[in-house]
Protein backbone atom coordinates (compact mmCIF):
# COMPACT_ATOMS: atom_id res chain seq x y z
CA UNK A 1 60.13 -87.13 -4.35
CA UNK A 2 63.53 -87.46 -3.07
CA UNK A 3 63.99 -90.16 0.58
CA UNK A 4 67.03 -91.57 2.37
CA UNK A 5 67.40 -95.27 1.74
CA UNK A 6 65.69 -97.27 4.98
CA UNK A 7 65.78 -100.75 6.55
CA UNK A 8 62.28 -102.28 6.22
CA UNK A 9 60.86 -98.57 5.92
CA UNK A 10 58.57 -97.31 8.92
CA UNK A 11 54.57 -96.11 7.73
CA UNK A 12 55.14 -92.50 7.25
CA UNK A 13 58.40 -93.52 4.73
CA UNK A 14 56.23 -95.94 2.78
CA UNK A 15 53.16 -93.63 2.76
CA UNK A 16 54.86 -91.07 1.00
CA UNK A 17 55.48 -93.55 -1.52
CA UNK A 18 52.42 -94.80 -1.98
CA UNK A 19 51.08 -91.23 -2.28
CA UNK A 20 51.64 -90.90 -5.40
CA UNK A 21 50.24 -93.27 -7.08
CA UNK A 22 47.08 -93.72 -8.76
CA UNK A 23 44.03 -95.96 -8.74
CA UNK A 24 41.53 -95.90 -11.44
CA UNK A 25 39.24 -99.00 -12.32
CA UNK A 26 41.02 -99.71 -15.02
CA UNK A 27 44.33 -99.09 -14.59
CA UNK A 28 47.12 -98.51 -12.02
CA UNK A 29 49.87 -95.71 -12.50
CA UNK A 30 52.73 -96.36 -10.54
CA UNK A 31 54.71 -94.14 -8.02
CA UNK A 32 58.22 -92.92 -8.76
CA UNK A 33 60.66 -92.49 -5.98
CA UNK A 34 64.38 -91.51 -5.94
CA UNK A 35 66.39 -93.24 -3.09
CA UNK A 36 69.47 -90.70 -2.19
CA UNK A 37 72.35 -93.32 -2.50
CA UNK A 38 75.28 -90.41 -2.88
CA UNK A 39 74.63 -88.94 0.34
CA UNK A 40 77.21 -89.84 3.52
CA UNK A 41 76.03 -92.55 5.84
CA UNK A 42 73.77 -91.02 8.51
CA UNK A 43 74.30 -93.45 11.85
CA UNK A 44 71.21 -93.40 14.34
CA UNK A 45 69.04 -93.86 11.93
CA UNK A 46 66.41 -95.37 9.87
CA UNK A 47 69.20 -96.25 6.93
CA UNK A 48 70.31 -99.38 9.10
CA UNK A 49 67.48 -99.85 11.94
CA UNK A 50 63.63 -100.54 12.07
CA UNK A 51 61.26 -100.94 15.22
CA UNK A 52 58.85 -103.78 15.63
CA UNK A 53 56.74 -104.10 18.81
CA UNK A 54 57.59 -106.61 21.04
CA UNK A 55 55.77 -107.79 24.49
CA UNK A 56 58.12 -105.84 26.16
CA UNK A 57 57.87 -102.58 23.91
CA UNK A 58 59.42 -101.03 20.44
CA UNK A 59 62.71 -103.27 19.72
CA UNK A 60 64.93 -101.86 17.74
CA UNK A 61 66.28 -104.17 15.08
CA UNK A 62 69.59 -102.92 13.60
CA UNK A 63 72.07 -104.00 10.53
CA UNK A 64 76.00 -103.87 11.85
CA UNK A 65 77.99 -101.87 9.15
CA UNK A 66 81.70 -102.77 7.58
CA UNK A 67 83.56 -99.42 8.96
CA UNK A 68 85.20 -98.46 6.10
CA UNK A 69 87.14 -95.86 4.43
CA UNK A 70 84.33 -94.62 2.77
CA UNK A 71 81.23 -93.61 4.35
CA UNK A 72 79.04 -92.68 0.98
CA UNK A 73 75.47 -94.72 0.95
CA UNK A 74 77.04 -97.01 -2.39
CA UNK A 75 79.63 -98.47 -0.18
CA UNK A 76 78.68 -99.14 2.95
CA UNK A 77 78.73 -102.56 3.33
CA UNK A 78 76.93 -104.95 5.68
CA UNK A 79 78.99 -107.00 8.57
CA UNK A 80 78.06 -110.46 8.74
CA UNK A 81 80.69 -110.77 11.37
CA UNK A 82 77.92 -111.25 14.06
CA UNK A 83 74.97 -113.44 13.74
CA UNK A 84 72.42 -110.41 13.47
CA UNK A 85 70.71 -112.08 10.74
CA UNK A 86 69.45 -115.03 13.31
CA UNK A 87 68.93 -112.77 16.15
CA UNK A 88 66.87 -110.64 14.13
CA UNK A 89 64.70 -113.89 12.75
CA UNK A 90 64.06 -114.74 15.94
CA UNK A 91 63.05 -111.63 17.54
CA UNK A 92 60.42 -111.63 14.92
CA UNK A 93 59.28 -114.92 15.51
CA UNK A 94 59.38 -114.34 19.21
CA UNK A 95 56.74 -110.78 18.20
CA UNK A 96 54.77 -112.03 15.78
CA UNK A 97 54.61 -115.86 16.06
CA UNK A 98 50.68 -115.06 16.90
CA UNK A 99 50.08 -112.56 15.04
CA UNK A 100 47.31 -112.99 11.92
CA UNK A 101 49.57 -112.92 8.53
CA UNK A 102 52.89 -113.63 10.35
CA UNK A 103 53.19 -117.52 8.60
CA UNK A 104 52.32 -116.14 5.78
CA UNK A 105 54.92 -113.53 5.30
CA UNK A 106 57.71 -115.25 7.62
CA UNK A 107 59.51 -117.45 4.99
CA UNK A 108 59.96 -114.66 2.42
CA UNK A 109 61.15 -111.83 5.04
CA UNK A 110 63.75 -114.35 5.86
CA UNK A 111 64.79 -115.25 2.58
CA UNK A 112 65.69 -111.50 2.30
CA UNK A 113 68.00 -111.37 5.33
CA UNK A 114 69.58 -115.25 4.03
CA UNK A 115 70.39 -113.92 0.72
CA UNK A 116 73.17 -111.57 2.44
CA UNK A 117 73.08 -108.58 0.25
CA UNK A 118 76.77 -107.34 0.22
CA UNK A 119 75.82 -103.59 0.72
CA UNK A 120 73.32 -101.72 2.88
CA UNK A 121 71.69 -100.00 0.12
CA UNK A 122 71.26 -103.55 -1.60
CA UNK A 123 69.02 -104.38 1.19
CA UNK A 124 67.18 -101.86 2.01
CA UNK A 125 65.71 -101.42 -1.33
CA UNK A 126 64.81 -105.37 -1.23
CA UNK A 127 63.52 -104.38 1.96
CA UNK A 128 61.44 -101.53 1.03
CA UNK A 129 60.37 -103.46 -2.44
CA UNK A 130 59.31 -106.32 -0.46
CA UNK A 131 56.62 -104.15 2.08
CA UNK A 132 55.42 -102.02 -1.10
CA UNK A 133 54.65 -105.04 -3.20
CA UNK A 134 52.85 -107.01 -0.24
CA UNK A 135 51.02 -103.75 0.35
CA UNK A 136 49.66 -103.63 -2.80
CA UNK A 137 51.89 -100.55 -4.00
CA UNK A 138 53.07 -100.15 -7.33
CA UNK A 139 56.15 -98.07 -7.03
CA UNK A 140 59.43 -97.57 -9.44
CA UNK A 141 62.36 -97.01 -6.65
CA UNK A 142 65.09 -95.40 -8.54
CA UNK A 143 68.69 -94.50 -7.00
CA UNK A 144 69.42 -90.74 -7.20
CA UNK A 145 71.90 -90.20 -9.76
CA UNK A 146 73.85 -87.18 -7.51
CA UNK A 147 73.86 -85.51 -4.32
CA UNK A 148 70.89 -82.65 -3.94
CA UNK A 149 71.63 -79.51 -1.78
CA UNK A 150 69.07 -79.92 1.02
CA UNK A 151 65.90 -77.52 -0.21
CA UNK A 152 67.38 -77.50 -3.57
CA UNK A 153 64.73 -80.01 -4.96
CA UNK A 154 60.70 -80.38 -3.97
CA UNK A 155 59.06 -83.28 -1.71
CA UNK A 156 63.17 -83.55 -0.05
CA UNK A 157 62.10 -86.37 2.50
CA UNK A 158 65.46 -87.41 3.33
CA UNK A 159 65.83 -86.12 6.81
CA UNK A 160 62.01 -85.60 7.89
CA UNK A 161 61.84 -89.19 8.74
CA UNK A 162 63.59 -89.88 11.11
CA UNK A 163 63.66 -92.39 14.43
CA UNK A 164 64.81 -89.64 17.11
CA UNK A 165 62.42 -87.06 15.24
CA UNK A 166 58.53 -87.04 15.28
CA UNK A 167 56.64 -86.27 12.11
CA UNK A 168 53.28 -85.62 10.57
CA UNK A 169 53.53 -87.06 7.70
CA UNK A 170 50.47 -89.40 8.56
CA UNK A 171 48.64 -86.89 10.00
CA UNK A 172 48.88 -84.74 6.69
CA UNK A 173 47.88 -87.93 5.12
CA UNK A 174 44.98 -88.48 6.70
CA UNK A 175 46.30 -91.62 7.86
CA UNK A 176 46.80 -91.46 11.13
CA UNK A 177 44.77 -94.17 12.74
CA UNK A 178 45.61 -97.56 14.51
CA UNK A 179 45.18 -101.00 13.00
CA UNK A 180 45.31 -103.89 15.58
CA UNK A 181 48.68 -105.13 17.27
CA UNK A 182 48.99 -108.18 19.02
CA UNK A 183 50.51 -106.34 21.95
CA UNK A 184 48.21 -103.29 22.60
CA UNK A 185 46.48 -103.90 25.57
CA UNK A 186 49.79 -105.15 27.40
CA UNK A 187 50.81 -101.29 25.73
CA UNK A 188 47.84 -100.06 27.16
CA UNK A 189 47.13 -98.96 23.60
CA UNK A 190 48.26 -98.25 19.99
CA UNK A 191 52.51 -98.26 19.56
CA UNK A 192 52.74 -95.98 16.56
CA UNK A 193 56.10 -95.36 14.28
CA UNK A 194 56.74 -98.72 13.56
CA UNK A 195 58.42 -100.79 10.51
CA UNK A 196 56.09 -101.24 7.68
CA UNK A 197 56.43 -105.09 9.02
CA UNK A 198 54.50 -104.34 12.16
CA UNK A 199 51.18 -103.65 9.89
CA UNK A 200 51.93 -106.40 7.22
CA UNK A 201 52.24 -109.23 10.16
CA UNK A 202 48.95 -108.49 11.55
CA UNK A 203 46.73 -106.72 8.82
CA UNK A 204 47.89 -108.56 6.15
CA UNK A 205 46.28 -107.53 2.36
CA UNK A 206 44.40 -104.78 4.22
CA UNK A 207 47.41 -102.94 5.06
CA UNK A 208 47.28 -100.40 1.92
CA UNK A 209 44.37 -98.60 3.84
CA UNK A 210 46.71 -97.62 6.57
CA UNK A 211 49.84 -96.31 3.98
CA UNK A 212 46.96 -94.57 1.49
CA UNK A 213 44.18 -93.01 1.05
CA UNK A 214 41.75 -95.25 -1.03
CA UNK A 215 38.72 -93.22 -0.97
């Protein structure tokens, strides 16, 4: 399975993932991944932006990138120029403060944005290790080693996720189906394509029954 790199990776991205692996009562055999990081940096999308619901709707939460002379995945590099990292902390505690596993999750999503990774690729993968592991996911995330043709190589993911594009990636899944979100009735009903955060801050341990199939 081949998938762009992504900043706190939305359900369908983190499905796919946890797809493949396999639960047997006595043992667990992990997922394998590859993460294009040879590709050129795509802009508008999920490689440097996630959506979380706020009371007001999906808020897009984006990572300011170092314009360089390069634009390959390896180098981009993050701007700390701004203070994104704090407005970004406190748009989530301004979501989720109420929401059921939010305290419990808060201090180490924020240790991931304090630690400054030096490149975007650096932090999304913390970013995507973070949701899989707290999801109960045992994945191996590996960087692609070179740049495949589009529809040269099976399960190519890399552009069917997308923000601006709809999938059905859940709905092949059989995992299409709401979990509870602290704004939904002010939504008048369930926001779907969200970051993986969106089901970790309110269903907690339980969220690996909305990425996978468990029965």
């Amino acid at each position: 399975m081949l998938l762009s790199s992504a900043y706190f990776p939305p359900l369908s991205w983190l499905a796919l993932v946890a797809r493949d692996m396999t639960l047997s009562p006595d043992r667990v055999l992990p997922s394998r991944a590859e993460v294009e990081l040879q590709e050129n940096y795509q802009k508008q999308s999920y490689r440097n932006r996630c959506y979380i619901l706020s009371a007001d709707g999906p808020q897009m939460l984006q990572v300011p990138v170092v314009h360089g002379a390069s634009w390959r995945m390896a180098d981009v590099r993050v701007d700390y120029s701004t203070p994104w990292v704090v407005r970004t902390q406190r748009a989530l505690d301004t979501a989720y403060e109420t929401a059921a596993y939010y305290e419990y999750y808060r201090d180490e999503v924020f240790a991931l944005l304090d630690a400054r990774p030096e490149t975007l690729w650096e932090l999304n993968l913390s970013t995507a290790r973070f949701l899989l592991d707290k999801m109960g996911v045992t994945a191996e995330l590996v960087p692609s080693a070179c740049f495949a043709i589009p529809g040269s190589v099976a399960d190519d993911y890399r552009y069917g996720v997308h923000p601006k594009h709809p999938d059905s990636i859940l709905e092949d899944l059989g995992l299409a189906r709401p979990y509870y979100q602290v704004f939904r009735d002010r939504m008048g009903g369930f926001t779907p394509r969200l970051s993986g955060l969106d089901l970790l801050f309110n269903e907690g341990p339980d969220s690996i029954g909305w990425i996978k199939r468990l029965h």
